[in-house]
N, C-alpha and C. Protein backbone atom coordinates (compact mmCIF):
# COMPACT_ATOMS: atom_id res chain seq x y z
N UNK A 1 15.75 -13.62 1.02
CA UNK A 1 15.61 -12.37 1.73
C UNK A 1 16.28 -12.51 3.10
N UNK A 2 17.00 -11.47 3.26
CA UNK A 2 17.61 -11.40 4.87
C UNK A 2 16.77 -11.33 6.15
N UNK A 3 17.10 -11.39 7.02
CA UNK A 3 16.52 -11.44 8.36
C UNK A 3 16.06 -9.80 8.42
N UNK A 4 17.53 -8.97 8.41
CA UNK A 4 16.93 -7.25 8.37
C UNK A 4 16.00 -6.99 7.37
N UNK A 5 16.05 -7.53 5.89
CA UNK A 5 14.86 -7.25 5.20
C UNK A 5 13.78 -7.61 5.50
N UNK A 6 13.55 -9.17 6.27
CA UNK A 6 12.19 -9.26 6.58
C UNK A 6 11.64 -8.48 7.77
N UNK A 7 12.34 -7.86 8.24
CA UNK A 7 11.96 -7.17 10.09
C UNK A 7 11.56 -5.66 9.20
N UNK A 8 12.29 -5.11 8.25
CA UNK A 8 11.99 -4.18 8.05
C UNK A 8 10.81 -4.21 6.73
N UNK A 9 10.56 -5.49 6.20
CA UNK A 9 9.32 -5.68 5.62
C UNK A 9 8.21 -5.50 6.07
N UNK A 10 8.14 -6.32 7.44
CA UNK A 10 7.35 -6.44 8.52
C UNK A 10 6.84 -4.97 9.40
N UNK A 11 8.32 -4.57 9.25
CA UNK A 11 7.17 -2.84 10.09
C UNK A 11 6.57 -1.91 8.92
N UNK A 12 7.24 -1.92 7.47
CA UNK A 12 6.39 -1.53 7.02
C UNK A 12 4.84 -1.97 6.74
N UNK A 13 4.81 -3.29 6.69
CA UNK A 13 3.53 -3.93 6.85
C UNK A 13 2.28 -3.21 7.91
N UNK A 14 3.43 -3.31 9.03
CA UNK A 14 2.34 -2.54 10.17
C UNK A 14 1.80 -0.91 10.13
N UNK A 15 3.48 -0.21 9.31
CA UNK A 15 2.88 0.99 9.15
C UNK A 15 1.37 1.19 8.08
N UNK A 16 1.54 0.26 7.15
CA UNK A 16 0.11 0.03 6.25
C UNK A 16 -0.88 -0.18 6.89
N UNK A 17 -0.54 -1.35 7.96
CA UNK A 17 -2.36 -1.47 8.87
C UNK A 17 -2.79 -0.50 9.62
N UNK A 18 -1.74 0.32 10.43
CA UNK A 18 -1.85 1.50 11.13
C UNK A 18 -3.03 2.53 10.31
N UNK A 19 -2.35 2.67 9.05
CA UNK A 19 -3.29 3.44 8.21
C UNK A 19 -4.01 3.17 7.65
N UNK A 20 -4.21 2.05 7.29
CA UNK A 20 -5.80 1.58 7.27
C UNK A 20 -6.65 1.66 8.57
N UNK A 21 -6.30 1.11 9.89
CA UNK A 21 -6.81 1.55 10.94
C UNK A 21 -7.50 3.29 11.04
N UNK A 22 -6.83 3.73 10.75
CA UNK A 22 -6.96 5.49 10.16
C UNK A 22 -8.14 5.83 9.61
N UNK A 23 -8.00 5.26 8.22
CA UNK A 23 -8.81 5.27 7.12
C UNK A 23 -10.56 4.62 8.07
N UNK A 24 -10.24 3.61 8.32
CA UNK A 24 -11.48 2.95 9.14
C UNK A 24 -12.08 4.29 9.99
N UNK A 25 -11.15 4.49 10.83
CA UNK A 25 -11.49 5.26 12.10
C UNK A 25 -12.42 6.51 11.64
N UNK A 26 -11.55 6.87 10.40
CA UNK A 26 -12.02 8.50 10.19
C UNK A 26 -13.71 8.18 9.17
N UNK A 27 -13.63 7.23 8.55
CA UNK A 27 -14.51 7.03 7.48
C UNK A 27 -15.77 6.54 8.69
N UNK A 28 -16.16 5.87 9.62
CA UNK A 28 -17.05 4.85 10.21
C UNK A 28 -17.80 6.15 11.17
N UNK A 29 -18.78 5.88 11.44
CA UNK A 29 -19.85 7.12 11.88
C UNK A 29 -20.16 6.79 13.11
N UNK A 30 -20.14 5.10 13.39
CA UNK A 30 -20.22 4.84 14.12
C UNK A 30 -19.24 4.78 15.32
N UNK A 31 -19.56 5.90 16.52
CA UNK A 31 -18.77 6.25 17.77
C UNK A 31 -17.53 5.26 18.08
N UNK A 32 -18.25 4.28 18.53
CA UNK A 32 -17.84 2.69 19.13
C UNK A 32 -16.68 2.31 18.30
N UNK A 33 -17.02 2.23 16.95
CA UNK A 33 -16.22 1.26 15.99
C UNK A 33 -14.35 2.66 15.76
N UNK A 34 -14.91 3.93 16.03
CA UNK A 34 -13.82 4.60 15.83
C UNK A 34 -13.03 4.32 16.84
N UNK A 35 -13.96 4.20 18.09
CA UNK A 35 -13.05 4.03 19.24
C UNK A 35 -12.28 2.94 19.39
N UNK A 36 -12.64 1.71 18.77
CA UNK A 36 -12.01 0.58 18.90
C UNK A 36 -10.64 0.97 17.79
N UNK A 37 -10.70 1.59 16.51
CA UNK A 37 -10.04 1.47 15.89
C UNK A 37 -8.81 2.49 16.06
N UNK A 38 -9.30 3.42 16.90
CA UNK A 38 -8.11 4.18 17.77
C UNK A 38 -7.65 3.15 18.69
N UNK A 39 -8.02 2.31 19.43
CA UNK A 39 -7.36 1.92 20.53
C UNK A 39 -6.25 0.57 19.80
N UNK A 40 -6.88 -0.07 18.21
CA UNK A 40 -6.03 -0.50 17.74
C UNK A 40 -4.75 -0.13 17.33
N UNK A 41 -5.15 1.34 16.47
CA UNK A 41 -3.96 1.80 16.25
C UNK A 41 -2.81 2.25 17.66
N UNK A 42 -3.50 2.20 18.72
CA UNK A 42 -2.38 2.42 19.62
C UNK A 42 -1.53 1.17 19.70
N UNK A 43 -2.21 -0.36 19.68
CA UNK A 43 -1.83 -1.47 20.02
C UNK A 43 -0.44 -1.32 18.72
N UNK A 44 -0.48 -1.20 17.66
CA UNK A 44 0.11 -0.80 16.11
C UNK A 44 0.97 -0.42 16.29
N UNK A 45 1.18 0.97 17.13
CA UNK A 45 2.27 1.73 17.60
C UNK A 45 3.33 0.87 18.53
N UNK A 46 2.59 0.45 19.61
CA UNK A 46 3.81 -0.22 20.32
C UNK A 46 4.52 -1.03 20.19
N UNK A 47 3.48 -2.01 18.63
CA UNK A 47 4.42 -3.03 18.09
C UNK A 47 4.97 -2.67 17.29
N UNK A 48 5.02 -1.27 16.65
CA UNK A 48 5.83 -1.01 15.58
C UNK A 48 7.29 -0.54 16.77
N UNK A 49 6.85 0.06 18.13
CA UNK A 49 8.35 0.85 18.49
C UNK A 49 9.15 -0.87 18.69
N UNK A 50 8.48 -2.00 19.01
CA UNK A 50 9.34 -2.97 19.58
C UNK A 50 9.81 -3.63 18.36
N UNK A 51 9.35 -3.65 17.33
CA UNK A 51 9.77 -3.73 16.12
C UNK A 51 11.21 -2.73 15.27
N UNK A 52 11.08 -1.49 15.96
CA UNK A 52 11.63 -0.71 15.59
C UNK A 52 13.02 -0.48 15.97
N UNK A 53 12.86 -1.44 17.17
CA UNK A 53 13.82 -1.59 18.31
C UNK A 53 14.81 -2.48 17.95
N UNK A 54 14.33 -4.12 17.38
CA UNK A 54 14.66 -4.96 16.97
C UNK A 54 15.76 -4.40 15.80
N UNK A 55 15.40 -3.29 15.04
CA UNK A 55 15.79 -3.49 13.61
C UNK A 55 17.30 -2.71 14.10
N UNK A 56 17.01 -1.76 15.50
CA UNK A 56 18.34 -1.22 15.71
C UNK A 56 19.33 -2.15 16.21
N UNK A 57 18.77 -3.17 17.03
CA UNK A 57 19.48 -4.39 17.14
C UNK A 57 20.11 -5.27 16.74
N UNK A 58 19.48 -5.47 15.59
CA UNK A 58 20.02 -5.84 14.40
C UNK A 58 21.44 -4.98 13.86
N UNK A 59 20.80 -4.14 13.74
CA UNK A 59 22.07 -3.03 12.88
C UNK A 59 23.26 -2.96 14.02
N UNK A 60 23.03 -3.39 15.08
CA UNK A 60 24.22 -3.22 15.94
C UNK A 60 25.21 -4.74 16.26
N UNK A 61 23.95 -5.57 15.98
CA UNK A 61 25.10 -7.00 16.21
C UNK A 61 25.40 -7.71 15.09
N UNK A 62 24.89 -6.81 13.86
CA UNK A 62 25.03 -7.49 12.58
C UNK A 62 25.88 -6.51 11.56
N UNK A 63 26.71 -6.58 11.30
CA UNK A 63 27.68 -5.48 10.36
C UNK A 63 26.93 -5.57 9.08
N UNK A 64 26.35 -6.55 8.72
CA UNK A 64 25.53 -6.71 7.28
C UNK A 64 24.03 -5.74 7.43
N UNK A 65 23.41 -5.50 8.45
CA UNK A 65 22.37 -5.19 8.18
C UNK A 65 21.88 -3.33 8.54
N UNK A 66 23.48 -3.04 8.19
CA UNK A 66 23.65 -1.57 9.14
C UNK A 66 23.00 -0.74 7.85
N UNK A 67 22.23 0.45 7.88
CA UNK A 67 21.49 0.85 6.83
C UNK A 67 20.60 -0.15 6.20
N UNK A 68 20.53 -1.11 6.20
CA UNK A 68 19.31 -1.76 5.27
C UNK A 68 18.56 -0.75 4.85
């Protein structure tokens, strides 16, 4: 597997925990535990944009990994 396939393995990975984070948040009754699991999914987000960032990086210094 390539380097762009694993980066773009990898954020989909996160987009999955994101939504499980979701799933948690919306399902749990308990106040506290939603709140934590919102503040995860924010943590989710920023590693998905720096992730997201990477993959354009990729596509720009790598002629192989343009569209992956």
């Amino acid at each position: 597997m390539t380097v762009g396939a694993n980066v773009k393995q990898c954020l989909a990975t996160l987009k999955s925990i994101e939504a499980g984070l979701s799933t948690l948040a919306s399902n749990s009754s308990d106040e506290e535990a939603q709140r934590l699991f919102h503040e995860q999914m924010i943590v989710m987000e920023e590693i998905k944009e720096d992730i997201m960032k990477r993959v354009g990086e990729l596509e720009q210094e790598e002629e192989q990994y343009k569209g992956f």
